[in-house]
Protein backbone atom coordinates (compact mmCIF):
# COMPACT_ATOMS: atom_id res chain seq x y z
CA UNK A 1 -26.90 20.67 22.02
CA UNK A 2 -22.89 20.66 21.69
CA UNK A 3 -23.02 23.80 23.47
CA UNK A 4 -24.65 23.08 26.10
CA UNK A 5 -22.91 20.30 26.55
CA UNK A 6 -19.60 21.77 26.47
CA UNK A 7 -21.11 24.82 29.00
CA UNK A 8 -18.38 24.79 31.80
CA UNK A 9 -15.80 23.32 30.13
CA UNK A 10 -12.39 25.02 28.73
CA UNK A 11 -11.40 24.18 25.24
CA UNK A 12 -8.13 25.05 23.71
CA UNK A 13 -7.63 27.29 21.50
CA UNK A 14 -6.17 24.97 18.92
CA UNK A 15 -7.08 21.08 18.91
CA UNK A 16 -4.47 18.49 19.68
CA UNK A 17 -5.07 16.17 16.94
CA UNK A 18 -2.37 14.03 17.77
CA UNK A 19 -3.78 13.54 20.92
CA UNK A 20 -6.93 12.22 19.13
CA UNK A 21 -4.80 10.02 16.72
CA UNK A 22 -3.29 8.39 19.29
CA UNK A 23 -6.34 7.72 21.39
CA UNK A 24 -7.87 5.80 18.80
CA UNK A 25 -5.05 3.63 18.21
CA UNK A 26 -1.58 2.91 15.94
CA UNK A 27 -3.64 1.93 12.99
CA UNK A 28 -5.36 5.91 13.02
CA UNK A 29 -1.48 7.38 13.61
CA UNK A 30 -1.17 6.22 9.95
CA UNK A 31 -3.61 8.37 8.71
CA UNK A 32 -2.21 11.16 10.93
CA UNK A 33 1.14 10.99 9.38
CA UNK A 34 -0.35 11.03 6.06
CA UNK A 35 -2.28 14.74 7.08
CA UNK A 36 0.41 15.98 8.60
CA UNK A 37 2.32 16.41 4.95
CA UNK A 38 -0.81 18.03 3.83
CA UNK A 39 -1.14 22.09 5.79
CA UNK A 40 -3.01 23.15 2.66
CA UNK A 41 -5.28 20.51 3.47
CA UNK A 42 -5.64 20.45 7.22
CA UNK A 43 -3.93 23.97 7.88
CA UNK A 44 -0.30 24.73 9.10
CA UNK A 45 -1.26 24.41 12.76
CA UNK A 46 -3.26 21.34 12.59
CA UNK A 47 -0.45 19.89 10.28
CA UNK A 48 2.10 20.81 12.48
CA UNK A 49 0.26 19.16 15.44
CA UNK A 50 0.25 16.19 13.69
CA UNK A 51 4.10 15.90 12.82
CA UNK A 52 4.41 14.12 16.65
CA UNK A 53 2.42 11.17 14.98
CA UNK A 54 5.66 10.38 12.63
CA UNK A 55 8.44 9.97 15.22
CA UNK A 56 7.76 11.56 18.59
CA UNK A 57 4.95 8.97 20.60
CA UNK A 58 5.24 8.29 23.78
CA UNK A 59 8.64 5.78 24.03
CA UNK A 60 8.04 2.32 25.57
CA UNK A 61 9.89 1.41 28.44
CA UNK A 62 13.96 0.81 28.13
CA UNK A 63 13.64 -2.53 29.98
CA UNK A 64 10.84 -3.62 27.49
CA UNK A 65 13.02 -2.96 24.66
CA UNK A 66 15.86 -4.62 25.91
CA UNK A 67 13.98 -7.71 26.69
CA UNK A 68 12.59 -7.63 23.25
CA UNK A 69 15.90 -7.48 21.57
CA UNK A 70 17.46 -10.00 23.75
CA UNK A 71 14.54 -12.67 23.27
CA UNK A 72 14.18 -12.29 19.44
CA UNK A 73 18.30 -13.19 19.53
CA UNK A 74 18.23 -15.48 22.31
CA UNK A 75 21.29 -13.81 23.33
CA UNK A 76 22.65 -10.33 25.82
CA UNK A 77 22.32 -7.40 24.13
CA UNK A 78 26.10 -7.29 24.71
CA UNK A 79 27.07 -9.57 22.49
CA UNK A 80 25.61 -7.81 19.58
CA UNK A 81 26.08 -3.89 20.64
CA UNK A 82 29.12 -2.51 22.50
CA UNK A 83 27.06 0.32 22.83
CA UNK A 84 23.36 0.72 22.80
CA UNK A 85 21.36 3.96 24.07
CA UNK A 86 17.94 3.44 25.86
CA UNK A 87 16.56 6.66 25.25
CA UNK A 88 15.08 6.05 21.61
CA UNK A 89 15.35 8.74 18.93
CA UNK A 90 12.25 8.43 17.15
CA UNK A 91 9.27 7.07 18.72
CA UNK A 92 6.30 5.99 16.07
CA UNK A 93 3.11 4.01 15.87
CA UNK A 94 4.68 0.57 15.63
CA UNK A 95 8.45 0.69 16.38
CA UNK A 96 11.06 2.80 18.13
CA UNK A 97 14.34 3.49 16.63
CA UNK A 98 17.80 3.38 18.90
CA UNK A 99 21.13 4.99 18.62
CA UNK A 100 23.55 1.73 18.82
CA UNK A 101 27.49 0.92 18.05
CA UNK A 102 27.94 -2.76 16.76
CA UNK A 103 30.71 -4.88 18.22
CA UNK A 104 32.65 -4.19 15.12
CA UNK A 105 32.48 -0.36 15.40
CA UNK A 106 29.57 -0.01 13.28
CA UNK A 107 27.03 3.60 14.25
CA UNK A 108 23.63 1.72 13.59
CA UNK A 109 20.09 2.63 13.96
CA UNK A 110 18.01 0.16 15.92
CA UNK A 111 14.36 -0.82 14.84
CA UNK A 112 12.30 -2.63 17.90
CA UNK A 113 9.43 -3.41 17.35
CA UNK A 114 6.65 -2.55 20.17
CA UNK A 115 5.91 -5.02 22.64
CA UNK A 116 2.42 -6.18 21.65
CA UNK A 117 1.48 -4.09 19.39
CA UNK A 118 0.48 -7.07 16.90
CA UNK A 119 -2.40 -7.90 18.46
CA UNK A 120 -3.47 -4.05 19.53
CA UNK A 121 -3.32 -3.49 15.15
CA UNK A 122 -5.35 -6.58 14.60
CA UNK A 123 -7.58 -5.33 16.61
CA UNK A 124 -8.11 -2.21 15.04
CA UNK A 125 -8.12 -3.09 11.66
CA UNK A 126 -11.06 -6.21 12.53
CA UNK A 127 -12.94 -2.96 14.03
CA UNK A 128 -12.21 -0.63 10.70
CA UNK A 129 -13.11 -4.26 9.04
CA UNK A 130 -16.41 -4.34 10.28
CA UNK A 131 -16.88 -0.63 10.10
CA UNK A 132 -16.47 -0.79 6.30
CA UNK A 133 -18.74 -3.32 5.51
CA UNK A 134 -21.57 -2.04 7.55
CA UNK A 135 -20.81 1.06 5.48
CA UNK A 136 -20.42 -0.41 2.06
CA UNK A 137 -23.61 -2.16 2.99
CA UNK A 138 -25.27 0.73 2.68
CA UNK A 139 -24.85 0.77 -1.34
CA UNK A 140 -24.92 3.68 -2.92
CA UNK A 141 -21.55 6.68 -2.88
CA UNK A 142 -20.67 4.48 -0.12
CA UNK A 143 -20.43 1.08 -2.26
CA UNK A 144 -18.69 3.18 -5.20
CA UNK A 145 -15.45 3.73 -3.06
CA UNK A 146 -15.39 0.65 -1.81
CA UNK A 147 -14.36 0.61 2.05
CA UNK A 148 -14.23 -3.23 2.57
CA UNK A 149 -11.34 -3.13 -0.12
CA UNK A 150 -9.57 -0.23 1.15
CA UNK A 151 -9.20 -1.48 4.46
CA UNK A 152 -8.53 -4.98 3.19
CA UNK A 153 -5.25 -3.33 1.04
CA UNK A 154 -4.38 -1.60 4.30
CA UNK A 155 -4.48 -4.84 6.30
CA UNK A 156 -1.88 -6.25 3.62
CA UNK A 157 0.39 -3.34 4.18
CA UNK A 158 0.39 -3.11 8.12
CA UNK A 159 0.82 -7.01 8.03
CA UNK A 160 4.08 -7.03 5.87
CA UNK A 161 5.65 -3.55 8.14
CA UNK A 162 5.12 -5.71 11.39
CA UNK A 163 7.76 -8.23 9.59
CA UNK A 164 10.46 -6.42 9.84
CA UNK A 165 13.07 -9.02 7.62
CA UNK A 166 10.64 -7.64 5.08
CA UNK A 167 11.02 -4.00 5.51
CA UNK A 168 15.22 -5.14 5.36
CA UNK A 169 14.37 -7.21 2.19
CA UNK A 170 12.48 -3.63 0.89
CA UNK A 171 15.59 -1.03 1.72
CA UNK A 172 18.22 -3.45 -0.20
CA UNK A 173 15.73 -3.52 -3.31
CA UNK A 174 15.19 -0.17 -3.41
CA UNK A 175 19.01 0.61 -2.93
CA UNK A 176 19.62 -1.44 -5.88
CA UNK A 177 17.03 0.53 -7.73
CA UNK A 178 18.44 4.21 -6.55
CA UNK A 179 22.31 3.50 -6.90
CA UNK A 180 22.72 5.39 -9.92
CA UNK A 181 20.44 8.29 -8.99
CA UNK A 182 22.87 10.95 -7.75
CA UNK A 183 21.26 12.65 -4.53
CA UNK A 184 19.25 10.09 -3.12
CA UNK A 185 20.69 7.44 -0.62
CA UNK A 186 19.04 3.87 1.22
CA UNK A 187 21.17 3.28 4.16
CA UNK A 188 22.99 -0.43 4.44
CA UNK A 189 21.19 -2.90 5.96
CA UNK A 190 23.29 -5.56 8.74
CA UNK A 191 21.57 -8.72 7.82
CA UNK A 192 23.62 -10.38 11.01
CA UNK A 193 21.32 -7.81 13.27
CA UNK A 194 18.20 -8.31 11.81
CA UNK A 195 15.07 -10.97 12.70
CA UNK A 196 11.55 -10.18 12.07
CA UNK A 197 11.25 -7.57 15.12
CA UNK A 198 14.63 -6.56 15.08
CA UNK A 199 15.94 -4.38 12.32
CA UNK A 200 19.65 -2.57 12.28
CA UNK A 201 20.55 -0.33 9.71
CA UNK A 202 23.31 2.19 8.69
CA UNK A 203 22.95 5.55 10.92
CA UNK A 204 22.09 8.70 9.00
CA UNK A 205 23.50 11.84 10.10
CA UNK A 206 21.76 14.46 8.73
CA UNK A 207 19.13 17.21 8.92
CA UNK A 208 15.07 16.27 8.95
CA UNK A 209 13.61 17.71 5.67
CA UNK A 210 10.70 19.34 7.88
CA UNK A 211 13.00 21.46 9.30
CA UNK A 212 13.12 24.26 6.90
CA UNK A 213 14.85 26.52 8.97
CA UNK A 214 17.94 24.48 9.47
CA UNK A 215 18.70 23.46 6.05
CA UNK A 216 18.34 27.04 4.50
CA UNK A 217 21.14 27.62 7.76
CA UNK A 218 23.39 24.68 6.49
CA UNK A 219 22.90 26.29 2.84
CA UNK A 220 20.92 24.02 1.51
CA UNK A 221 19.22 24.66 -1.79
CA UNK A 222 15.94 23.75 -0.89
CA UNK A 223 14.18 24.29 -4.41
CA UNK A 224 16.84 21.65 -5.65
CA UNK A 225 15.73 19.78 -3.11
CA UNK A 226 12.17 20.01 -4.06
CA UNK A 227 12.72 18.84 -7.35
CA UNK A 228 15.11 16.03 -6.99
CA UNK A 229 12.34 14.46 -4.25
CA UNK A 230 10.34 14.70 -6.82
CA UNK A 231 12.26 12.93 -9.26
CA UNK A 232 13.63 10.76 -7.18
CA UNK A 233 9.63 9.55 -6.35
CA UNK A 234 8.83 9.46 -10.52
CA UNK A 235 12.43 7.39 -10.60
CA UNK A 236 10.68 4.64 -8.06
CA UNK A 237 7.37 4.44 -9.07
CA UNK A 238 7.71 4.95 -13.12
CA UNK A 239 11.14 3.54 -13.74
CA UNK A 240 11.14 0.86 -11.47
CA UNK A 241 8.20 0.00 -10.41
CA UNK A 242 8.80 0.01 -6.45
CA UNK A 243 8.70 2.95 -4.23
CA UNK A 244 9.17 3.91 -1.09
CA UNK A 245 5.70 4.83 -0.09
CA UNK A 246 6.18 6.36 3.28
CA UNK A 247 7.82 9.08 2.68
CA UNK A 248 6.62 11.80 5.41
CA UNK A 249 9.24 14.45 6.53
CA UNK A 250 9.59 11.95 9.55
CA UNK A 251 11.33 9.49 7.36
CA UNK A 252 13.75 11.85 5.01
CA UNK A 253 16.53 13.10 5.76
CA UNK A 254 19.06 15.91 4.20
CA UNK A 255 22.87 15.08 4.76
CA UNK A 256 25.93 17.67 5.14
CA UNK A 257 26.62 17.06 1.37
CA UNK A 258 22.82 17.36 -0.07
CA UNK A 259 21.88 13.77 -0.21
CA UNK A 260 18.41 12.77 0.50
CA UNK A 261 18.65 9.54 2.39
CA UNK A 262 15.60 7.59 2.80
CA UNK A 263 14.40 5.35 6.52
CA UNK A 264 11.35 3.54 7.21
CA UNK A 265 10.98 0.80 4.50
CA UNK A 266 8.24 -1.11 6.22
CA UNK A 267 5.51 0.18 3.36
CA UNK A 268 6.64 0.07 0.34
CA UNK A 269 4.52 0.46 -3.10
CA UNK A 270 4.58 -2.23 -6.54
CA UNK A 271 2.85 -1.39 -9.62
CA UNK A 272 3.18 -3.59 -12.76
CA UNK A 273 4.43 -1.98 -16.17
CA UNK A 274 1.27 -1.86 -18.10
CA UNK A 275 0.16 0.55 -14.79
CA UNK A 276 3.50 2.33 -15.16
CA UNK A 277 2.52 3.10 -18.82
CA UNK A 278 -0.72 4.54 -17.80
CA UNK A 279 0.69 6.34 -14.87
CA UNK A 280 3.21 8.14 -17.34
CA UNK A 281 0.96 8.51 -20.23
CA UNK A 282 -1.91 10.18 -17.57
CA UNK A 283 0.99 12.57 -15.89
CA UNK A 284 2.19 13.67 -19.33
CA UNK A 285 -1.45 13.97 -20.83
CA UNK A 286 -2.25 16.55 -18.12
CA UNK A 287 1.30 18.41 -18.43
CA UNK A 288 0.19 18.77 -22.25
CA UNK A 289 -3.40 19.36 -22.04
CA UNK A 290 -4.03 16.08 -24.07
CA UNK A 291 -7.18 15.49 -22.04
CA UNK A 292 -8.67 13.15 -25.42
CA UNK A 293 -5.72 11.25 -24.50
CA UNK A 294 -6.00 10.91 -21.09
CA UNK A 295 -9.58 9.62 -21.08
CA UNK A 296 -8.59 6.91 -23.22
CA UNK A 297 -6.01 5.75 -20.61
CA UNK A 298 -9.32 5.29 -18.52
CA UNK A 299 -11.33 3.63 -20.32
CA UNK A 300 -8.55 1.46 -21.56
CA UNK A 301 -7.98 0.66 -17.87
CA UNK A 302 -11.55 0.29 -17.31
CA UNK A 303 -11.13 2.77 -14.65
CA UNK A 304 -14.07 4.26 -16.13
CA UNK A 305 -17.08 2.15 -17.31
CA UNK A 306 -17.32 1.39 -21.09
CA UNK A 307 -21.25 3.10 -21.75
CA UNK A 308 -19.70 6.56 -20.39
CA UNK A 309 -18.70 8.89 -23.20
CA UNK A 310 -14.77 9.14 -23.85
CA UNK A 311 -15.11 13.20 -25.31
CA UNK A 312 -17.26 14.38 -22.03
CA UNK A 313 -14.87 12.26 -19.31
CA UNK A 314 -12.02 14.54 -21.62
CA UNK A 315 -14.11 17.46 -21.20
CA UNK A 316 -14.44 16.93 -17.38
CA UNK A 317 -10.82 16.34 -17.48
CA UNK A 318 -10.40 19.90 -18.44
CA UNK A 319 -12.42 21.81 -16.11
CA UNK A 320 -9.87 20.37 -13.82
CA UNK A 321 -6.73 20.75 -15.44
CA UNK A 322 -6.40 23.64 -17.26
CA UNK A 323 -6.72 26.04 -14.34
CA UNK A 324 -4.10 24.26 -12.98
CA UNK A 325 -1.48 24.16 -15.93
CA UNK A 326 1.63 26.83 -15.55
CA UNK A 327 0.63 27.62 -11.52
CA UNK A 328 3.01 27.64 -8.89
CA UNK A 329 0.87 25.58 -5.98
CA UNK A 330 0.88 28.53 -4.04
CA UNK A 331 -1.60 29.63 -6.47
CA UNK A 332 -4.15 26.58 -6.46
CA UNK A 333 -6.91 25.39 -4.63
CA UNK A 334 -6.50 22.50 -3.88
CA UNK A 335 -10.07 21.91 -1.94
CA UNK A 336 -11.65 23.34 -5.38
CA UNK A 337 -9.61 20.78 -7.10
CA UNK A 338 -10.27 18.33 -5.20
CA UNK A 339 -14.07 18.80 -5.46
CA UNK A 340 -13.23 18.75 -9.34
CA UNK A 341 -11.89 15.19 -9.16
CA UNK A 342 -14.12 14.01 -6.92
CA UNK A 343 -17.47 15.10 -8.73
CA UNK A 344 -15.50 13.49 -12.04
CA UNK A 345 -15.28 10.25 -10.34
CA UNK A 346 -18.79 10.29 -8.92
CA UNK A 347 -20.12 11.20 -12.45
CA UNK A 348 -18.70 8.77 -14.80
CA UNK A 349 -19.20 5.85 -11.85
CA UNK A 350 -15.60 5.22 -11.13
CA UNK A 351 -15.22 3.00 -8.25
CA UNK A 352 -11.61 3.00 -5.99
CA UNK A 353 -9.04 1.79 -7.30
CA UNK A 354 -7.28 -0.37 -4.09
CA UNK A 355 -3.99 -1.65 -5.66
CA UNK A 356 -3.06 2.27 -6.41
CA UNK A 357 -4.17 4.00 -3.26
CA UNK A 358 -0.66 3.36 -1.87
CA UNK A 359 0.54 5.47 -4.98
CA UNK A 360 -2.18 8.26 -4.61
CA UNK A 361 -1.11 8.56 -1.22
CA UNK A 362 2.97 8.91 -1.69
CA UNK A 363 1.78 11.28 -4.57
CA UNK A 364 0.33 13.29 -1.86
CA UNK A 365 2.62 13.07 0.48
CA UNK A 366 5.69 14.10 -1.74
CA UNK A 367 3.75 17.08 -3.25
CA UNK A 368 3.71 17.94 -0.01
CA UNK A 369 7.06 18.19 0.89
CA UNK A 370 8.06 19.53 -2.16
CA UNK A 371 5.78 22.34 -1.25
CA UNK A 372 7.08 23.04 2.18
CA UNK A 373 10.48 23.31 0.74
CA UNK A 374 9.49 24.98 -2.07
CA UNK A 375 6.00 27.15 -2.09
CA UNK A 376 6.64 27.84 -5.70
CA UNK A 377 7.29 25.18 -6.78
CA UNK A 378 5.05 23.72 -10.15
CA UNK A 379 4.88 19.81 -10.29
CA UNK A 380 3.67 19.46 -13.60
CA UNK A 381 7.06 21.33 -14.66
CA UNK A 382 9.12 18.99 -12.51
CA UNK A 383 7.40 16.03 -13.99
CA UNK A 384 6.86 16.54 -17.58
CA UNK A 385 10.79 16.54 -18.89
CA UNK A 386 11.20 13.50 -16.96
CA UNK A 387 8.32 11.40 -18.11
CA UNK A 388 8.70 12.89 -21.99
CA UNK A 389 11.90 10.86 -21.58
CA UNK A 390 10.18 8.20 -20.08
CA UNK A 391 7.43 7.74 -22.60
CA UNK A 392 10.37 8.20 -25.73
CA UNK A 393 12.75 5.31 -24.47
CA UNK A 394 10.30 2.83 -23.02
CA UNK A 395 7.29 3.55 -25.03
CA UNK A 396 9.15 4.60 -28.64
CA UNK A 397 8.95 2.30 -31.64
CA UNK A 398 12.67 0.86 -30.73
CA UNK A 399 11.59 -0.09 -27.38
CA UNK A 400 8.46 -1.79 -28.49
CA UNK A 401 10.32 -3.73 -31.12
CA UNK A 402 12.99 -4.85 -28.06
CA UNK A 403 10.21 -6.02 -25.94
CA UNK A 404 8.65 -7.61 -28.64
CA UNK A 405 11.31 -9.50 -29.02
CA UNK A 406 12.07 -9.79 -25.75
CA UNK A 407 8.84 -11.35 -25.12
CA UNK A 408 8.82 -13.42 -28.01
CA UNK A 409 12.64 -14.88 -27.41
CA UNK A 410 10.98 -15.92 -23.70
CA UNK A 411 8.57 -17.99 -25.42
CA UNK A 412 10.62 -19.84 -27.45
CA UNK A 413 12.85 -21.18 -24.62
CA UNK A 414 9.65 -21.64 -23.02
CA UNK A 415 8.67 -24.26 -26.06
CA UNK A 416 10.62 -27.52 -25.12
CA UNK A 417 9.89 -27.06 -21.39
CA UNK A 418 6.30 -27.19 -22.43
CA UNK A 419 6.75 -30.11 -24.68
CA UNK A 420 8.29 -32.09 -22.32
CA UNK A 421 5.37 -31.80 -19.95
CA UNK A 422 3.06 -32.63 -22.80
CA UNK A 423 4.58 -35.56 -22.96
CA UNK A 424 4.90 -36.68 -19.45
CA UNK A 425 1.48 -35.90 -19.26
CA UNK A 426 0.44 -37.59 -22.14
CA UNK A 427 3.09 -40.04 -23.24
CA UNK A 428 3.37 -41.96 -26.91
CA UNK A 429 4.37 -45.06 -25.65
CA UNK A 430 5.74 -46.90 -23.28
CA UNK A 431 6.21 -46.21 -19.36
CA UNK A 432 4.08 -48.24 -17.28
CA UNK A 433 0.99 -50.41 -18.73
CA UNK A 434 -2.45 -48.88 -18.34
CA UNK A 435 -4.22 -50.81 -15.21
CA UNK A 436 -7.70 -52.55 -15.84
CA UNK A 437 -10.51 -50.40 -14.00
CA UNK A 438 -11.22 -51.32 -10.30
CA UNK A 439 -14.90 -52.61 -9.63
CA UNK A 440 -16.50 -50.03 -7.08
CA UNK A 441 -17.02 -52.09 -4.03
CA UNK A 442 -19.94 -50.86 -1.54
CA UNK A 443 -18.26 -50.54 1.41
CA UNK A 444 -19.71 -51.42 5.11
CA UNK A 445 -20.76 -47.92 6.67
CA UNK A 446 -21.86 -46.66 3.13
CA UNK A 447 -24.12 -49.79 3.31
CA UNK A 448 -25.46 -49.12 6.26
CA UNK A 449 -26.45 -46.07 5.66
CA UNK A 450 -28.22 -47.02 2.17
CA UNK A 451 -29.91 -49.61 4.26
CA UNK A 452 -30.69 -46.85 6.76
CA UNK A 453 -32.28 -44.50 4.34
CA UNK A 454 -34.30 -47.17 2.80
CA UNK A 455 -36.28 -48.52 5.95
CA UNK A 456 -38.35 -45.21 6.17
CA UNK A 457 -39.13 -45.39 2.44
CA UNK A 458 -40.13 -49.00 3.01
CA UNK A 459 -42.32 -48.23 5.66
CA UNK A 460 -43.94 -45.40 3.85
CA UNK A 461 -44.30 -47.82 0.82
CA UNK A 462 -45.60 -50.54 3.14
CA UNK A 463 -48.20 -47.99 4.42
CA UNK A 464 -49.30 -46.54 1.22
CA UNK A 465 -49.85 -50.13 -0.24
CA UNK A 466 -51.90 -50.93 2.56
CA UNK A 467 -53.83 -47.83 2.06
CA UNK A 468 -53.99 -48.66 -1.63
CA UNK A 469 -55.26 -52.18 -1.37
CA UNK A 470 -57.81 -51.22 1.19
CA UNK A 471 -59.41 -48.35 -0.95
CA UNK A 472 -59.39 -50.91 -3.48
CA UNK A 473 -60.85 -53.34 -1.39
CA UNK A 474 -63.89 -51.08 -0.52
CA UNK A 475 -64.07 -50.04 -3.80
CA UNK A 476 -64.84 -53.88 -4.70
CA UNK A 477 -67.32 -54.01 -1.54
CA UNK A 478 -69.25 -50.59 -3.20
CA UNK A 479 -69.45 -51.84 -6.70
């Protein structure tokens, strides 16, 4: 039937998935972005349609973008740029970026938001809403992964990037967090230019880390590069807990003197420290082929439900793993291991895990990267001298006595704030005298509703005592 019904037609040779992407709306150019890291997923040509999706859409119009600016300031555009260029140089799903020079001299990238395109995303995402329950509704593989919840997480995320004070708020935490990591740079945010459409930031001159070709002209080490991406990811998400979890080659750049400097702060990721632990304890359990190990990190999580076997989810571990350990990617399937993971999961009942899908995916996407730069590159090598470290200073015996007491010292100082509340909740003596109890009084419309209520059961009363004496009067008459 689809041949007939594409009899006539011409189809090109390759697909323009981008052209799909964008058809559906900005809430599916996400999910392009996030393929377009992947070529050993989608292939190189599909994956290299799909890089338009991260900076190159269709521009709105200069006028637009003025007027946007100028309203969100309620002042000219003059009084805040001495030089502003209306041709944008990146163009993506919900925001365009601009080329400007502040008053002061300042070379600034401009964020501007799209005209309307809060209401075209909440559109989308009540459609994928609706979408995911009628599928989750079907129980089942489909209830396992839990759509509704997905899509609810991804709500949460595309509602905090349309703010974009938050996305500023994001870029000066993580700076704080990256300061002292050599190699890896947030631009400078100008708080004085910013509003919650409006975002200016510190201009980035540098080379995009898709290009491969022009950093291996500028002599760029790009296996370096690889691994201090790497790194720089397991420095976010492990050490601090906060990472920058957009990172597509659309939104890294490579600098004359090596740095990698970070843009697009609008989604970032926050895991807690008991989730760090795990995360560490996992990544070094596969690096070492402790599968036992790592299958207790499940089931302590509950990631995997208590009645399943912790020896056979370690077995099933190790199907996976160990043809992986010591391989370049080059070298790996990663549809076969894929399947792996995903028949584990569907085994042993293990439902999606929402709050870490932002985390799977920047996993994804920097392994990605990494690759491109560096095909032989092996991630478990990267990782595992970094999160040995990890695990020795925060998870050794001197660091659990310092949190300990860390924890403990907290809850002493805690002690006479909660006393004092005891107190003015329950107080010894004194303070105001206790007040005799009010008498309830039945007020008017509450009486005329009792009263209301009670003239049907009267009637009803009336006519089954009537009934009642007049079977009882027959009665008499009979006997």
């Amino acid at each position: 039937m689809v041949r007939i019904a594409r009899f006539g037609t011409s189809q090109k040779a390759q697909p323009d998935y981008a052209a799909a992407f964008r058809a559906i709306g900005p809430a599916a150019i996400k999910l392009g972005q996030s393929l377009a890291t992947r070529p050993d997923l989608v292939g190189e040509e599909a994956a290299h349609n799909l890089l338009s999706l991260q900076d190159q859409l269709p521009p709105e119009d200069p006028g637009a973008i003025r007027r946007a600016i100028e309203s969100s300031f309620q002042r000219p555009i003059e009084d805040l740029f001495s030089a502003f260029d209306p041709e944008p140089v990146g163009s993506a799903s919900i925001a365009q970026v601009h080329r400007a020079t502040t008053t002061e001299g300042r070379e600034v990238a401009v964020k501007v938001q799209r005209p309307g395109i809060r209401e075209q995303l909440a559109r989308d995402i009540a459609t994928y809403e609706w979408a995911a329950a009628h599928v989750e509704a079907l129980g089942g593989e489909a209830s396992r992964l839990r759509p509704a919840l997905t899509i609810a997480n991804f709500k949460r995320w595309t509602n905090r990037e349309l703010d974009l004070r938050r996305e500023a708020a994001s870029a000066s935490e993580l700076g704080e967090a990256m300061a002292h990591f050599p190699g890896y740079e947030v631009p400078a945010i100008d708080w004085d230019r910013t509003n919650g459409r409006v975002m200016t930031i510190d201009w980035v001159d540098g080379i995009k880390i898709s290009d491969r070709a022009a950093l291996l002209d500028a002599g760029h080490d790009l296996p370096e590069l690889a691994n201090r991406l790497v790194l720089a990811f397991l420095t976010q998400a492990i050490s601090a807990g906060f990472f920058h979890a957009d990172m597509h080659q659309g939104n890294l750049f490579v600098k004359a003197d090596g740095t990698i400097a970070a843009i697009d702060f609008g989604i970032m990721g926050r895991i807690d420290r008991q989730a760090r632990q795990w995360l560490a304890e996992i990544l070094y359990g596969l690096t070492t082929g402790n599968y036992k190990r790592v299958a207790e990190i499940h089931f302590e999580a509950q990631y995997v439900p208590s009645y399943h076997s912790v020896e056979e989810f370690a077995t099933a571990l190790r199907a996976v793993g160990e043809p992986m350990r010591g391989k370049p990617v080059s070298e790996l399937s990663v549809g076969q291991m894929l399947d792996g993971l995903f028949a584990i999961t569907r085994d042993f009942d293990m439902q999606t895990q929402p709050h870490l899908l932002l985390l799977q995916k920047t996993m994804v996407m920097v392994e990605g990267i990494a690759t491109q730069l560096d095909p032989d590159i092996n991630m478990w090598d990267v990782s595992a001298p970094y999160v040995r470290s990890w695990i020795r200073d925060e998870l050794g015996p001197e660091a659990m006595i310092a949190e300990r007491l860390r924890e403990d010292g907290e809850t002493l100082l805690r002690l006479p704030q909660l006393i004092r509340r005891i107190e003015e909740r329950f107080p010894a003596k004194g303070g105001a005298p206790e007040q005799p109890p009010v008498p309830e009084i039945e007020l008017i419309w509450e009486r005329r509703t009792r009263e209301a209520r009670r003239w049907p059961a009267l009637v009803l009363a009336a006519v089954l005592g009537g009934g009642a004496v007049a079977t009882a009067t027959a009665l008499g008459w009979l006997f």
